[in-house]
Protein backbone atom coordinates (compact mmCIF):
# COMPACT_ATOMS: atom_id res chain seq x y z
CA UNK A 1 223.44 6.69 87.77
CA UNK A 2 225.96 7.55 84.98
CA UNK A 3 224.81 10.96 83.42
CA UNK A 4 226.67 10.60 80.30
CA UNK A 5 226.01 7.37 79.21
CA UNK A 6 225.88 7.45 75.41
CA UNK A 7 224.93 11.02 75.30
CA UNK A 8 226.01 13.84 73.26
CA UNK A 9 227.88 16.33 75.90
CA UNK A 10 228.30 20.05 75.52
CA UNK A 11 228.73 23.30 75.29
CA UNK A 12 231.85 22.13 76.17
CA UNK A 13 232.97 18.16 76.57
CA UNK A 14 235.27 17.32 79.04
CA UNK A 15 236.63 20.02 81.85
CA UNK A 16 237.22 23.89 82.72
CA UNK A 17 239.35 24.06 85.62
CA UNK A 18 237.51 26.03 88.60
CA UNK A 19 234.18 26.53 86.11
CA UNK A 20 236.07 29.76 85.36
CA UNK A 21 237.56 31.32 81.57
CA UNK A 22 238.48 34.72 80.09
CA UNK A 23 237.31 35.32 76.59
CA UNK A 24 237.52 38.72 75.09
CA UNK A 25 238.70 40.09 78.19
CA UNK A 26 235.26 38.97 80.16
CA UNK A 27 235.76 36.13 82.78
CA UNK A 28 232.79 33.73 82.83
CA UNK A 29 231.47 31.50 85.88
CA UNK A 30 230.46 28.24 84.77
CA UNK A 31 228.58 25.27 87.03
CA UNK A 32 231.37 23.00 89.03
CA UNK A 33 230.11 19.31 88.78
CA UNK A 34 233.17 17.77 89.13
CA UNK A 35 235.19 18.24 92.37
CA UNK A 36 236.78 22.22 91.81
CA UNK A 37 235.92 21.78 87.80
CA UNK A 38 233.18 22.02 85.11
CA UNK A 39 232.90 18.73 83.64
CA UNK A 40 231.15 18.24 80.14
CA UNK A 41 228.81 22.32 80.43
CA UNK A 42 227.96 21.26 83.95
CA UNK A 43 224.65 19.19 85.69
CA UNK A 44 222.41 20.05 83.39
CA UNK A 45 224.60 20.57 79.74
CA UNK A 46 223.28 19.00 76.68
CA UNK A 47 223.11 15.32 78.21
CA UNK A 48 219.68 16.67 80.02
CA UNK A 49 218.04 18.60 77.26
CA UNK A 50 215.31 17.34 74.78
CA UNK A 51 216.16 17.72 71.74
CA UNK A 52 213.89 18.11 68.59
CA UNK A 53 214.33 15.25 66.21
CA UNK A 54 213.77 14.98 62.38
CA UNK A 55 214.46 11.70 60.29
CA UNK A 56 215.56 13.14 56.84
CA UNK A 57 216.82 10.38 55.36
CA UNK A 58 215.64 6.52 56.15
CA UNK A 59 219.18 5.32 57.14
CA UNK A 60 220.07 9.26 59.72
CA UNK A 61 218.45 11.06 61.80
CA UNK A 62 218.92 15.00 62.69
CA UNK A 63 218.51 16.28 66.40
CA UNK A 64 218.21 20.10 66.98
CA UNK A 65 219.12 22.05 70.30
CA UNK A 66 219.10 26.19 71.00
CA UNK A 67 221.38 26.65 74.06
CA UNK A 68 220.44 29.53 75.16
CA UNK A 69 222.43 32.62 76.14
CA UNK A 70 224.09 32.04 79.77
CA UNK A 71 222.93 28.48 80.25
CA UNK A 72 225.15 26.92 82.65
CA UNK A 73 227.12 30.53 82.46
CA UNK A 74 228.23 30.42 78.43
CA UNK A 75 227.72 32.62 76.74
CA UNK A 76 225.71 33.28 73.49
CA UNK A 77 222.68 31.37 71.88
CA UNK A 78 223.97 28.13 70.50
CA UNK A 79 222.21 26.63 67.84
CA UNK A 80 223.35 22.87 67.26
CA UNK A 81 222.65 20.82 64.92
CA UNK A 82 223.48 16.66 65.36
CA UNK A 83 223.19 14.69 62.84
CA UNK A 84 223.34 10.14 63.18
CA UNK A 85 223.91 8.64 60.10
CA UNK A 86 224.36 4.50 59.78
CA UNK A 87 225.65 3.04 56.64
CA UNK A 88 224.48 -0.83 56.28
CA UNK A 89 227.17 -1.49 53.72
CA UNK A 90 230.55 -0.55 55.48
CA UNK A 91 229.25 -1.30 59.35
CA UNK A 92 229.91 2.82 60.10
CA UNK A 93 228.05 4.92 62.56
CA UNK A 94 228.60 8.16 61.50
CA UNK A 95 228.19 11.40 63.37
CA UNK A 96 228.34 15.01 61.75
CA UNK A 97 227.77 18.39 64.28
CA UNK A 98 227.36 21.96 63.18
CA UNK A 99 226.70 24.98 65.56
CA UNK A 100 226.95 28.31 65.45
CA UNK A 101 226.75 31.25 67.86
CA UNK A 102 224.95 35.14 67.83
CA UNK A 103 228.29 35.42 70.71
CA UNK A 104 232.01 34.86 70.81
CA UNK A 105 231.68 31.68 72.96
CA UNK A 106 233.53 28.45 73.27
CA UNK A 107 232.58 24.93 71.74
CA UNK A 108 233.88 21.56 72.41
CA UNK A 109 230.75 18.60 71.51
CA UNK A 110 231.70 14.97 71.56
CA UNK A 111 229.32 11.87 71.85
CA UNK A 112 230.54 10.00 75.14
CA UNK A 113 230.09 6.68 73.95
CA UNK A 114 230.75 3.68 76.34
CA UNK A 115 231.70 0.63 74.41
CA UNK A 116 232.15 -3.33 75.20
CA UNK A 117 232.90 -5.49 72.11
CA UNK A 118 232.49 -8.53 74.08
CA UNK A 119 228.61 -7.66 73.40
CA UNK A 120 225.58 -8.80 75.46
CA UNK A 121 226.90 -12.51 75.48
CA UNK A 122 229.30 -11.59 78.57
CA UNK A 123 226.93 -8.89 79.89
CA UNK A 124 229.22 -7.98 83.51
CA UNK A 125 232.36 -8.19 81.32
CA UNK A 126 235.92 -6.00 81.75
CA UNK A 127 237.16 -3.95 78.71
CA UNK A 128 240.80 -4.87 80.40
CA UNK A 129 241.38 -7.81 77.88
CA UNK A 130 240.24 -5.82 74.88
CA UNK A 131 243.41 -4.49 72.52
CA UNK A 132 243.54 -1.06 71.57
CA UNK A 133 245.86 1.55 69.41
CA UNK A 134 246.01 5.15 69.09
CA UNK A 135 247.28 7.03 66.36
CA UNK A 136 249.30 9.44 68.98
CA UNK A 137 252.58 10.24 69.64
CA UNK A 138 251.71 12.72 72.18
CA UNK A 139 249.29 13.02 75.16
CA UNK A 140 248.27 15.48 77.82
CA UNK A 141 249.08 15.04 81.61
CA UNK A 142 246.67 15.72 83.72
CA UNK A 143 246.75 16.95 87.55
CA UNK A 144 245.00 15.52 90.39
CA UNK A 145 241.65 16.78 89.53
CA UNK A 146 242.22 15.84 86.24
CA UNK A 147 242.94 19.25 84.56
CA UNK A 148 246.17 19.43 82.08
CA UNK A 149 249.19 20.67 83.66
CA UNK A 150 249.98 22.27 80.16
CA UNK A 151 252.59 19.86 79.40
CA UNK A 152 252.08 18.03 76.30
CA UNK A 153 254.09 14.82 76.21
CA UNK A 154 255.61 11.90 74.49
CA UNK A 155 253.21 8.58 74.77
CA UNK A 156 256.98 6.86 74.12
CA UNK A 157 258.31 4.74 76.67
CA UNK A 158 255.36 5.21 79.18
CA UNK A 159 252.25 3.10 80.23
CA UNK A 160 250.54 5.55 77.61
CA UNK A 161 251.78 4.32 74.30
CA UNK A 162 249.11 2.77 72.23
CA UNK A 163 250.66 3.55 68.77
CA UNK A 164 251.15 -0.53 68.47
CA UNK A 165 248.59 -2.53 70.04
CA UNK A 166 248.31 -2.61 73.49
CA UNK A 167 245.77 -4.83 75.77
CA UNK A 168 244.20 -2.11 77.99
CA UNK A 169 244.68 -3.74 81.18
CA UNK A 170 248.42 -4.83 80.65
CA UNK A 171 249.93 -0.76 82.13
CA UNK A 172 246.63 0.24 83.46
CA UNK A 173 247.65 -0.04 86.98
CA UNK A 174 251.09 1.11 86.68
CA UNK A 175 252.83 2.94 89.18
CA UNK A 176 252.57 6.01 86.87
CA UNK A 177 251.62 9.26 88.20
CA UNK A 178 249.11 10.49 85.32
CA UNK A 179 247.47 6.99 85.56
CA UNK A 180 247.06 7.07 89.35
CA UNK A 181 245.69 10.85 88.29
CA UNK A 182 243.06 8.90 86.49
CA UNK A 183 242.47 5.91 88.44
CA UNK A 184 243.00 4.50 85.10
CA UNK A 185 243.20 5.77 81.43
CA UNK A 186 241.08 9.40 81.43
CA UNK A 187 243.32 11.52 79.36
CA UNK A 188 243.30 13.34 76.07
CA UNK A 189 245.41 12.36 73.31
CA UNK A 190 247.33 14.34 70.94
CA UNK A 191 246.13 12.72 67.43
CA UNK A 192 248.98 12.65 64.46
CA UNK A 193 247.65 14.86 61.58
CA UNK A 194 249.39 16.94 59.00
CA UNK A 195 246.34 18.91 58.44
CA UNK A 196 243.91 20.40 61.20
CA UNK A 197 240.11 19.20 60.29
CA UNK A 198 241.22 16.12 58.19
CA UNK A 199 239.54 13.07 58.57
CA UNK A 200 242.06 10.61 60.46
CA UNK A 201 242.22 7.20 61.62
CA UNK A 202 242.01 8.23 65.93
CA UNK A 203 241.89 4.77 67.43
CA UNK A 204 240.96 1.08 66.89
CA UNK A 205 239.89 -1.32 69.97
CA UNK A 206 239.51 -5.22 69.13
CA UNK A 207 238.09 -7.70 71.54
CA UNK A 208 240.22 -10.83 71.14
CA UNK A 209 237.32 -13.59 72.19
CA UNK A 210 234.59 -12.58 69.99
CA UNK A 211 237.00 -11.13 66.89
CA UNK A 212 234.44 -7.93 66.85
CA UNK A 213 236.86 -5.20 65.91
CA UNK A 214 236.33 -1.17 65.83
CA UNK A 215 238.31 1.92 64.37
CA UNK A 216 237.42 5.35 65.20
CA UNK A 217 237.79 8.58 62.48
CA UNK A 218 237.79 11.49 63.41
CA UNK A 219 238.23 15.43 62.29
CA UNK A 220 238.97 16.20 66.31
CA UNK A 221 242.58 17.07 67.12
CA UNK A 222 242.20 15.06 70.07
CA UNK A 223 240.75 11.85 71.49
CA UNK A 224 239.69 11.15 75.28
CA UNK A 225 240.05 7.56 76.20
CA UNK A 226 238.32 6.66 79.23
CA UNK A 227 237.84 3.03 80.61
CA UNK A 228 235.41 3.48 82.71
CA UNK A 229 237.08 3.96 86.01
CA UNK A 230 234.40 5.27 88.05
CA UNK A 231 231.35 2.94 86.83
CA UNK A 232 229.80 1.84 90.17
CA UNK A 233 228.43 -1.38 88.79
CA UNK A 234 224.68 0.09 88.51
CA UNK A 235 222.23 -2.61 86.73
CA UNK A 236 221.12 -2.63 82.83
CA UNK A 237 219.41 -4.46 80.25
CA UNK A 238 219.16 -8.31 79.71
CA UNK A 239 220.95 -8.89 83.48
CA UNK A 240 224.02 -6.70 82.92
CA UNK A 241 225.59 -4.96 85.15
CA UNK A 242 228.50 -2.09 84.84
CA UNK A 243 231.43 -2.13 87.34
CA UNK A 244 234.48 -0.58 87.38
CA UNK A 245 236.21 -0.97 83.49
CA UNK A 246 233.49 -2.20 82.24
CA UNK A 247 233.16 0.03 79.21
CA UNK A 248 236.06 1.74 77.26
CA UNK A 249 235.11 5.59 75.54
CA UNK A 250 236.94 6.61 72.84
CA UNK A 251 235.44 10.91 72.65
CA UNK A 252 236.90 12.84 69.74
CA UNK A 253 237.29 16.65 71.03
CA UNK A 254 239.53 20.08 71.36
CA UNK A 255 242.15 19.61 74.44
CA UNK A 256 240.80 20.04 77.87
CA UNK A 257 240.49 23.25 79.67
CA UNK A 258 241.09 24.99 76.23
CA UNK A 259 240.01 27.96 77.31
CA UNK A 260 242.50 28.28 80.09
CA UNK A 261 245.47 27.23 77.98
CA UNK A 262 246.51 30.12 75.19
CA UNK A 263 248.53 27.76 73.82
CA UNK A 264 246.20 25.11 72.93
CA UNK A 265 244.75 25.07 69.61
CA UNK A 266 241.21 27.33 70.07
CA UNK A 267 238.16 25.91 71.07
CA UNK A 268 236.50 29.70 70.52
CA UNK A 269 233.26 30.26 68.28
CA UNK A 270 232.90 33.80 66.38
CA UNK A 271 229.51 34.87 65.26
CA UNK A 272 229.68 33.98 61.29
CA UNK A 273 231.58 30.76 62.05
CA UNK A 274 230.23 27.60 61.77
CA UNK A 275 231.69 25.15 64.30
CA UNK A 276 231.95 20.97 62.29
CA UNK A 277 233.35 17.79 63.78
CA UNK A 278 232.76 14.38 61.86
CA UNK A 279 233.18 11.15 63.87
CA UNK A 280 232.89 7.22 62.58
CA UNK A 281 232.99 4.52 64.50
CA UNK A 282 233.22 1.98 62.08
CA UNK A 283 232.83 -2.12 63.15
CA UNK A 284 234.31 -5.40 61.57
């Protein structure tokens, strides 16, 4: 019942206001899957393909996709390459992505995640009590269908500020208007780096009962946190259910509705470029 649970989402994560964006003076028409909006390439984006699958190594595996030219209205053949990685020694899930493009298109991959530390112990438990930080100063608001308003804004003195550590559920129903946007945390943060495409701490989230701690890294300019707010409570594994803030995401990406904001940092593809993100998600 959740599409995106723990998938890799693309051509491009998160949303495109009205499924519509100019690039090199050509408007494209993209599937709307979320109210007015393309959310994460639309119904059937990368979370629905098969992917071919190669284990090069013993401890990573590689998964290949060809998005074709026009799929889900983008444009250009895609060819991604996803790569898993796990490192026994330092508790790290590592993931590394690569495309390119025979088209000038427009990229934005993240893996969506959803995360409860608590762990199978407490199977129906609420991320609410877990403790998280950002490494933000800034975030973006969002409008009522979730698209930024093109502000970017100061996390200081508002329910958003996680740049000390801050127990989700303490603001998360605060009479704020970008959280009532949300129906919770759903917004992209604005990570601090002196250099675009360095490896940064993003985020760390800690669940106080069980001590099980985890930081995220990321080369993204921006993290989406998400807890979760419109889990319907649909069954799982070993007798768990997932309701409402249940799981907490933590998706390293470019800024929302790039492609509709000039003044964003780019989210466009070239052919001859080579798009790269590298994300940990390391546990203690």
């Amino acid at each position: 019942p959740e599409p995106f649970l723990n998938t890799v989402v693309g051509r491009y994560a998160n949303r495109i206001a009205k499924g519509k964006f100019t690039l090199n003076n050509r408007e494209y028409t993209l599937s709307v899957n979320n109210g007015p909006n393309s959310l994460h390439g639309g119904p059937t984006g990368f979370h629905t393909r098969v992917w071919d699958a190669e284990q090069k190594k013993e401890n990573s595996i590689t998964f290949t996709y060809t998005s074709k030219d026009g799929e889900e209205g983008f444009p250009g053949n895609l060819k991604v390459e996803l790569t898993y990685t796990l490192s026994d020694s330092s508790n790290e899930l590592h993931i590394d992505y690569e495309a390119t493009t025979d088209k000038a298109t427009v990229v934005n991959l993240t893996s969506h995640g959803f995360f409860n530390l608590a762990g199978i112990a407490h199977p129906t438990s609420s991320i609410e009590d877990h403790i998280v930080t950002i490494n933000a100063d800034h975030y973006i608001p969002i409008d009522n269908t979730s698209i930024p308003t093109g502000e970017i804004a100061k996390v200081e003195g508002t329910p958003m500020d996680f740049r000390t550590p801050r127990v989700v559920g303490k603001c998360i129903d605060a009479d704020f208007i970008d959280l009532k946007h949300g129906a919770g945390y759903d917004h992209c943060y604005v990570l601090n780096k002196t250099e675009p495409k360095t490896l940064t701490l993003a985020a760390t989230c800690e669940d106080p009962k069980s001590g099980r701690k985890m930081e995220v890294y990321t080369t993204e300019l921006g993290v989406q946190l998400y807890t979760g707010n419109w889990l319907g409570g649909f069954k799982g594994a070993h007798g768990a259910t997932y309701p409402k803030r249940s799981a907490i995401c933590f998706e390293a990406q470019c800024f929302p509705d790039t492609p509709n904001k000039a003044y964003f940092p780019t989210a466009k593809l070239e052919p001859g470029e080579t798009y790269q993100q590298h994300t940990i998600y390391k546990f203690k």
